[in-house]
Protein backbone atom coordinates (compact mmCIF):
# COMPACT_ATOMS: atom_id res chain seq x y z
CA UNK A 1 130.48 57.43 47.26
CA UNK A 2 131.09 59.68 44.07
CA UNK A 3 133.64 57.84 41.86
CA UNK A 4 135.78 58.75 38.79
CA UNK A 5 133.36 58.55 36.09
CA UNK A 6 131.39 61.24 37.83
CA UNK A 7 134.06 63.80 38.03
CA UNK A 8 134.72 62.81 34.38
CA UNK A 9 131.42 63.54 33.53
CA UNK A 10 131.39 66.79 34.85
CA UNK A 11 134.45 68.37 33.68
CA UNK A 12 133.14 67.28 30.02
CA UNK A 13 130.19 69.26 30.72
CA UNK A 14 132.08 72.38 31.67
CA UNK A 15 134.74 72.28 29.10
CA UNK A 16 131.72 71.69 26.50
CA UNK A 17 129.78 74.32 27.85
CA UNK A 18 132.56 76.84 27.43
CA UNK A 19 133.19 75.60 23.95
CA UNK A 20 129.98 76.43 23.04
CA UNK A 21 130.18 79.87 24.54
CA UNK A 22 133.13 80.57 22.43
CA UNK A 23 131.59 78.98 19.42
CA UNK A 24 128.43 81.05 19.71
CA UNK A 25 130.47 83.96 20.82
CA UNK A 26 132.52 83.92 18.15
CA UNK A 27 130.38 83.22 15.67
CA UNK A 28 126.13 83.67 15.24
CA UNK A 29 125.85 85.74 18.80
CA UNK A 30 128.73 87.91 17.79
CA UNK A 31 127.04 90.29 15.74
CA UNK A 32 124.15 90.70 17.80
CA UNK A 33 125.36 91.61 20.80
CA UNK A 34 127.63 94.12 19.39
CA UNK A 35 125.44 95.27 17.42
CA UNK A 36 122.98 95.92 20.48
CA UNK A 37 125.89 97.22 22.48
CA UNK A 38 126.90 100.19 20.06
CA UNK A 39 123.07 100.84 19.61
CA UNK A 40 122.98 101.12 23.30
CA UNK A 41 125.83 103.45 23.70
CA UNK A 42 124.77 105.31 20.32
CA UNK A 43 121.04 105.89 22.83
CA UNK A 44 123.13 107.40 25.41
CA UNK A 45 125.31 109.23 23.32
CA UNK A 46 122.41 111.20 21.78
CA UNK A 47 120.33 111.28 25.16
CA UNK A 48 123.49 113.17 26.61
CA UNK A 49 123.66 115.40 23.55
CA UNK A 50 119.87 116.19 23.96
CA UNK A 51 120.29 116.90 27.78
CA UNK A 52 122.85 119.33 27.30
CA UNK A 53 121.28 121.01 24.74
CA UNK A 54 118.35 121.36 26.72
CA UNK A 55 120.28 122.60 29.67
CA UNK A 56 121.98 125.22 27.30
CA UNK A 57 119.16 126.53 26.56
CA UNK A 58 117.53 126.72 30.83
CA UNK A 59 120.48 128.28 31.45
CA UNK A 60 120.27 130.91 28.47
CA UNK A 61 116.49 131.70 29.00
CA UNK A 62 117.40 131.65 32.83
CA UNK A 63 119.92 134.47 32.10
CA UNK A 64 117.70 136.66 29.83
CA UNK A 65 114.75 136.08 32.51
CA UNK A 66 117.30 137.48 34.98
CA UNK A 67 118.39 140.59 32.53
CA UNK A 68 114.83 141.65 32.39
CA UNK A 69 114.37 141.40 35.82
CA UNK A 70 117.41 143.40 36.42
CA UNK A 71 116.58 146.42 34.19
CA UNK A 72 112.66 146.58 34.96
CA UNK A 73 113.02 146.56 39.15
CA UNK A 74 113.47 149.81 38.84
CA UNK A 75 110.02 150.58 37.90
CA UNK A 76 109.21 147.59 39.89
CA UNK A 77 109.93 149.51 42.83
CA UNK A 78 109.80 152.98 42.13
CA UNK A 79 107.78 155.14 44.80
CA UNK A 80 107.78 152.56 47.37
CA UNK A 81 110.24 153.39 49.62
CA UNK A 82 109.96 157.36 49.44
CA UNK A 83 111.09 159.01 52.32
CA UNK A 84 112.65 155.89 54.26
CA UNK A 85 115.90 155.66 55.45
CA UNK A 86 117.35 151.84 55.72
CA UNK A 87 120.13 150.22 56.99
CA UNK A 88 121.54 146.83 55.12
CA UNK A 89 123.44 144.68 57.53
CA UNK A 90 125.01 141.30 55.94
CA UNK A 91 127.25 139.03 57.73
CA UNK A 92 130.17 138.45 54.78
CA UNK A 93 131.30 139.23 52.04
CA UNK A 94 129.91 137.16 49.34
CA UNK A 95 126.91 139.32 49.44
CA UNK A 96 128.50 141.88 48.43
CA UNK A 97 126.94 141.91 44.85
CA UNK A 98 123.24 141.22 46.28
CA UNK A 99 123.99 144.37 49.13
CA UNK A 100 125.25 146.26 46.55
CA UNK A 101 121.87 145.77 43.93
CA UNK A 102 119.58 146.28 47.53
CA UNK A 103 121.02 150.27 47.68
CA UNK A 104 120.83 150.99 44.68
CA UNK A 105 117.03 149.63 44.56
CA UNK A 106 116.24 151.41 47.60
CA UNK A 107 117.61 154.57 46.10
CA UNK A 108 115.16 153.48 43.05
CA UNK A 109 112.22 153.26 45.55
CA UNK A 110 112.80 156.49 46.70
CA UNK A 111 114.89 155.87 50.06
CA UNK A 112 118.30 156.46 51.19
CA UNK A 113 120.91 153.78 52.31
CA UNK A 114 123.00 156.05 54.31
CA UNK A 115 125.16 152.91 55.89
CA UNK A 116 125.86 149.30 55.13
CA UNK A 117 127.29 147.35 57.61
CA UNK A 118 129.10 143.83 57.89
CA UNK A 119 129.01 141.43 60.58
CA UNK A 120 132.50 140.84 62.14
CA UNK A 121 133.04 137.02 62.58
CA UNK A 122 134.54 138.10 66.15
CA UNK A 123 130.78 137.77 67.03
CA UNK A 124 130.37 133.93 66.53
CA UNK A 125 134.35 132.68 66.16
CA UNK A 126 135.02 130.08 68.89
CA UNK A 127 137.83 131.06 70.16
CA UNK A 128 136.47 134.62 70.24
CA UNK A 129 135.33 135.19 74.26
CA UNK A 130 138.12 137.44 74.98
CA UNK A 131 137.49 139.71 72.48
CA UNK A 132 133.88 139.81 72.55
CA UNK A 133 134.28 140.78 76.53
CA UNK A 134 137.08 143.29 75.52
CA UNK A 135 134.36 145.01 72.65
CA UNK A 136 131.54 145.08 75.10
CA UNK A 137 133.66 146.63 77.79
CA UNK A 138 134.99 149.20 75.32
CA UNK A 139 131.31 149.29 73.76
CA UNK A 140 130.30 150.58 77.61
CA UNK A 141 132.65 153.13 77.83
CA UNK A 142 132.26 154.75 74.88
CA UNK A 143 128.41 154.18 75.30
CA UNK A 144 127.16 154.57 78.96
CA UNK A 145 124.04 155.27 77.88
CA UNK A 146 123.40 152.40 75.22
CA UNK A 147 120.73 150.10 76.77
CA UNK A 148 122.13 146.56 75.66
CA UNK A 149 120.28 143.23 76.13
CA UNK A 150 121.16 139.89 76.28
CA UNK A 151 122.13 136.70 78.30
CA UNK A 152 125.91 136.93 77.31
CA UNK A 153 128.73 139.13 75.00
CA UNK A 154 127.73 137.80 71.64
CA UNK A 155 123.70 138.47 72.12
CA UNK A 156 124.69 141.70 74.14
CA UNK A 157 126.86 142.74 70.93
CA UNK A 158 124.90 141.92 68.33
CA UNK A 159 121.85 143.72 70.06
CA UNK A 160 124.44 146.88 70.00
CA UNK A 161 124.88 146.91 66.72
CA UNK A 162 120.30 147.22 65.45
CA UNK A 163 120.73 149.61 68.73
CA UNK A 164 122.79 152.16 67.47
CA UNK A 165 121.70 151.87 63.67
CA UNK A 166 117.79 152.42 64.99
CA UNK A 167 117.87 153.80 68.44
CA UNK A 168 115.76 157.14 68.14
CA UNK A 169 117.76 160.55 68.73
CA UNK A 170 116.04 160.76 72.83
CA UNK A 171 117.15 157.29 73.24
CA UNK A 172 120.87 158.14 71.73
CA UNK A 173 121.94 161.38 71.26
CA UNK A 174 124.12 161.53 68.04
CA UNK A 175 127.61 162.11 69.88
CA UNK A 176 127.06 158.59 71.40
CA UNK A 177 126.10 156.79 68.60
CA UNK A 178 129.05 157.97 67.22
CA UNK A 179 131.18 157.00 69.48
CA UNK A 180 129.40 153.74 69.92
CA UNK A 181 129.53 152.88 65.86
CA UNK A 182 133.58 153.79 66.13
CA UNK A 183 133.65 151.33 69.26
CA UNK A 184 132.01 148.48 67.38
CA UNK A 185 133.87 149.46 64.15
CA UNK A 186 137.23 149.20 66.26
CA UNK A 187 136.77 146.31 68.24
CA UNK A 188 135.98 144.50 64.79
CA UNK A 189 132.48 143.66 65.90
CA UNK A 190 131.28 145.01 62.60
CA UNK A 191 132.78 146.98 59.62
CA UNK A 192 130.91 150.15 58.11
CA UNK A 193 130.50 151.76 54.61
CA UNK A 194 128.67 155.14 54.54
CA UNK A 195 128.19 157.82 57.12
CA UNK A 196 125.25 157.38 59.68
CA UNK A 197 124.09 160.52 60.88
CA UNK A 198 121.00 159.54 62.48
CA UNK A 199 118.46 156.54 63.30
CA UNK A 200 117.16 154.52 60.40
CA UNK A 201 113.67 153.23 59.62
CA UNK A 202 113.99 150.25 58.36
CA UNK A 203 116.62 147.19 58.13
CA UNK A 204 117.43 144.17 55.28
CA UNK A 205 119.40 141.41 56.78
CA UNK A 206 121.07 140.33 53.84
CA UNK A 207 122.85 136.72 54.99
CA UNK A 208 124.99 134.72 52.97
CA UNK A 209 124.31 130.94 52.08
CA UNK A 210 124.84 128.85 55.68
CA UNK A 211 128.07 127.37 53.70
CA UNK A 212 129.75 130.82 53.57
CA UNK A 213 129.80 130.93 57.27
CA UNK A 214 131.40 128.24 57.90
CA UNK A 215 135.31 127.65 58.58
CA UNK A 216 136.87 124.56 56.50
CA UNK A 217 139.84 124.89 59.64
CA UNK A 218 137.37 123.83 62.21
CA UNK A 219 137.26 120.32 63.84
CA UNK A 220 133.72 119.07 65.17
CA UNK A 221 133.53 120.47 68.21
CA UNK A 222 134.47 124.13 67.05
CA UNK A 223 132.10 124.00 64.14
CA UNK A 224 129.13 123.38 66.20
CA UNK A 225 130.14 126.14 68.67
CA UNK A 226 130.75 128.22 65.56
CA UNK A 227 127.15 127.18 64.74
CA UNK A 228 125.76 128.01 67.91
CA UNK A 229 127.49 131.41 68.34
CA UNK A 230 125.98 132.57 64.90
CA UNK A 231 122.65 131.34 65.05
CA UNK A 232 122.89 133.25 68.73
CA UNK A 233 124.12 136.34 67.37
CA UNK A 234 121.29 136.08 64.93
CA UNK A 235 118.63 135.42 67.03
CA UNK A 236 119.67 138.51 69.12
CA UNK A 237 119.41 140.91 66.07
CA UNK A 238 116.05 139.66 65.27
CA UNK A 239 115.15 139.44 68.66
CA UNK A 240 115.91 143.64 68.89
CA UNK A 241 114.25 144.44 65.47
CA UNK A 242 110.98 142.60 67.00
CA UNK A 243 111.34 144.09 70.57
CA UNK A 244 111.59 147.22 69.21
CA UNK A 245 109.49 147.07 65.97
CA UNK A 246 111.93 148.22 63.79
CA UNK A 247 110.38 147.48 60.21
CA UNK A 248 112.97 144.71 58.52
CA UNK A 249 113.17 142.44 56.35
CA UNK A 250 115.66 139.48 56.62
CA UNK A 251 116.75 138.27 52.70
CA UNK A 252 118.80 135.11 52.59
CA UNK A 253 120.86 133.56 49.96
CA UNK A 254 119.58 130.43 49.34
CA UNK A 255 120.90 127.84 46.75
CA UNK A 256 118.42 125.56 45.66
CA UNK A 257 115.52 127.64 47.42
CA UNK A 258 116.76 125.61 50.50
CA UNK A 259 115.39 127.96 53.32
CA UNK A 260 115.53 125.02 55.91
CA UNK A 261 119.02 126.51 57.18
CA UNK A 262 120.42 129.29 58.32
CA UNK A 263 118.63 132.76 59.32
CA UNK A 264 115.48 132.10 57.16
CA UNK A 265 114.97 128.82 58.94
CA UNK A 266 115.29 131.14 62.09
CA UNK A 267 113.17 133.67 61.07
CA UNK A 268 110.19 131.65 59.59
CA UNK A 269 110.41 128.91 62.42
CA UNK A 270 107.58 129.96 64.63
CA UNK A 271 105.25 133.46 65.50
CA UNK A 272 107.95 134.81 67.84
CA UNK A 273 109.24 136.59 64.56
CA UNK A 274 106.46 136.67 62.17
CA UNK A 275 106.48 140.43 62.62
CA UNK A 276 109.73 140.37 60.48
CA UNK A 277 109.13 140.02 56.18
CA UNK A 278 111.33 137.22 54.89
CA UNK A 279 112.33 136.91 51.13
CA UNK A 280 114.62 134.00 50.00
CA UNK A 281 117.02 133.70 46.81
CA UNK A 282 118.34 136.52 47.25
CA UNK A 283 121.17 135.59 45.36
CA UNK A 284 118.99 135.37 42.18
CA UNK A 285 118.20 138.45 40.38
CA UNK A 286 114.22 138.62 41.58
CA UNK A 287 116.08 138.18 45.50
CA UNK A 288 116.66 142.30 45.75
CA UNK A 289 113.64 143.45 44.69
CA UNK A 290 111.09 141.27 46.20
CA UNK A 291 113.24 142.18 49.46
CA UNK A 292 112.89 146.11 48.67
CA UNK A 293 109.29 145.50 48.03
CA UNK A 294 108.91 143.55 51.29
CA UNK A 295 110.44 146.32 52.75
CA UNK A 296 107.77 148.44 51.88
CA UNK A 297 104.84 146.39 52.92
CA UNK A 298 106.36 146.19 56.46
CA UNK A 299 106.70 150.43 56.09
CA UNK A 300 102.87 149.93 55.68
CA UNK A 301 102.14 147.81 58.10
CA UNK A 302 102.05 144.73 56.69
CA UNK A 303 104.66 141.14 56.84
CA UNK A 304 105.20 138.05 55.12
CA UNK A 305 107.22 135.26 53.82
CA UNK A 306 108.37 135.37 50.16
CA UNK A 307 110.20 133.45 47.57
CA UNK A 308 110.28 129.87 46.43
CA UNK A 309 111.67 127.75 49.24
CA UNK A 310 108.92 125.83 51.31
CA UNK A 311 108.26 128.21 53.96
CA UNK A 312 107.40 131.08 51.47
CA UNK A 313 103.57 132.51 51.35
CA UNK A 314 103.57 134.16 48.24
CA UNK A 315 106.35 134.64 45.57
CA UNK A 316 106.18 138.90 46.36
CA UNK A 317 104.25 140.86 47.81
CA UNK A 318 101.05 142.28 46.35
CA UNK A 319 99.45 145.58 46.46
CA UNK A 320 102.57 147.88 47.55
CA UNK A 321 101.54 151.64 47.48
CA UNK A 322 103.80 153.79 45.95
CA UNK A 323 104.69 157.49 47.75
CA UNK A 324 101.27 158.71 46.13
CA UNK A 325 99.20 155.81 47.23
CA UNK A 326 98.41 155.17 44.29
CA UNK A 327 100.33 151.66 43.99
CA UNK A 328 103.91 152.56 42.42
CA UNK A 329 104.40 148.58 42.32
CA UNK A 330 102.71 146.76 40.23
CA UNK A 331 101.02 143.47 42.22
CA UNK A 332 101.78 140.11 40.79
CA UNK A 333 98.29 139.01 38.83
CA UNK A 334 97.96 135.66 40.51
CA UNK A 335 99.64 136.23 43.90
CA UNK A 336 103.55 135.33 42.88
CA UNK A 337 102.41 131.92 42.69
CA UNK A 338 102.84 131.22 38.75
């Protein structure tokens, strides 16, 4: 049995030990450990200082890289497009900068943009069955003629839309594409800027960064609908462009070279659409040209998967003739890899 002494004992020891703590605190230990403290924070201070200097100067190298990209595409591309008419097709509005630097390159390369067209969200909004029955049924009057494919509205739709943008004149005479672009436009499938007076050549998805597309109002279950009605809609336009071999390139926006999402993932996930060029960060200022010139090799025959997220091939493509054949692009000396 523990008896008084003991617990006397033992509070001695604790109220010496503390004494001694406060003695040594106070005194011989006092100086030292602030001294190491301020030393410490006076490390971190300056580390910090360093790090944002050196991220001042990324970003202002990063910004003069991008300048010199911006005023030498031009001759990057020049020749390589001659002839072609192309359609750009984004699904909203936050690439409207990148959609708006893709003309004007193709007008650099030599080809015309004669339409750009947006994606209406009516095509993958949840709530959205009505009217997607209501467009196709107005679609098919206006359009008896327009062969549409798909499982259900949203595929059927969104096959519509590469239809009538690439559909040769035998397979759509130009009253009824007409008529079936005004449908679409009107039933707020899609929205149009230009004039389209005949079938295109060639198509440039341009999509915006997976977070764009999504709607901060949804609750669990209508986001993943949401999901699933875009990545459907999406599949069906890529599924048309392969079907019939429309030459296209699909050009994503991808923050942090992330091309594990979206249409990119969609597009580089397997051979069913390795016919189709694919060029991520196109939000960067390399993104519109290596899409033009991707463009071009599909125009020649060729396809492939470029940028700097993991499922890229090459960083752009190489060896892309110009009108005279003579290689109006010049071809990255170690394959876009450096």
């Amino acid at each position: 049995m523990i008896d008084f002494r003991y617990h006397l004992v033992s509070l001695i020891s604790v109220f010496l030990a503390l004494a001694v703590g406060i003695v040594l605190g106070a005194g011989p230990l006092r100086e030292s450990l602030g001294t190491q403290l301020a030393g410490q924070v006076e490390q971190l201070r300056t580390e910090k200082d360093a790090l944002r200097t050196d991220n001042d100067n990324l970003t202002a190298a990063n910004d003069q890289l991008g300048t010199y990209i911006t005023q030498t595409a031009p001759t990057l591309v020049a020749g390589t497009l001659t002839g072609r008419s192309v359609a750009v097709i984004t699904d909203d509005s936050s690439t409207r900068t990148s959609v708006e630097q893709l003309s004007v390159l193709a007008t650099d390369a030599g080809g015309t943009v004669p339409v750009r067209v947006t994606l209406g969200t009516t095509l993958w909004d949840p709530a959205g069955d009505a009217d997607r029955a209501a467009a196709l049924a107005a679609l098919r009057t206006a359009a008896p003629g327009l062969e549409l494919s798909g499982d259900d509205d949203a595929q059927r739709l969104s096959s519509a839309v590469v239809t009538v943008l690439t559909a040769s004149s035998d397979q759509l005479g130009h009253s009824e594409r007409a008529t079936a672009l005004e449908s679409l436009v009107s039933s707020q499938i899609i929205t149009v800027d230009g004039q389209l007076d005949g079938p295109v050549e060639g198509l440039v998805y341009a999509s915006a960064a997976p977070d764009q597309l999504v709607d901060s109002g949804d609750d669990d279950a209508a986001a993943a609908t949401r999901a699933q009605l875009l990545n459907t809609a999406q599949t069906a336009i890529l599924t048309t462009i392969v079907d019939d071999r429309i030459p296209s390139v699909v050009a994503g926006s991808t923050p942090g070279s992330d091309d594990t999402t979206g249409i990119i993932r969609t597009a580089r996930g397997g051979s069913r659409f390795s016919s189709i060029s694919t060029a991520d960060g196109l939000q960067r200022a390399d993104g519109p040209p290596v899409a033009v010139l991707a463009l071009a090799e599909q125009f020649d025959g060729g396809a492939g998967d470029y940028g700097t997220g993991a499922g890229a091939q090459a960083r752009l493509p190489e060896n892309v003739a110009g009108s005279d054949g003579s290689g109006g692009a010049p071809a990255a000396s170690d394959g876009g890899q450096g």
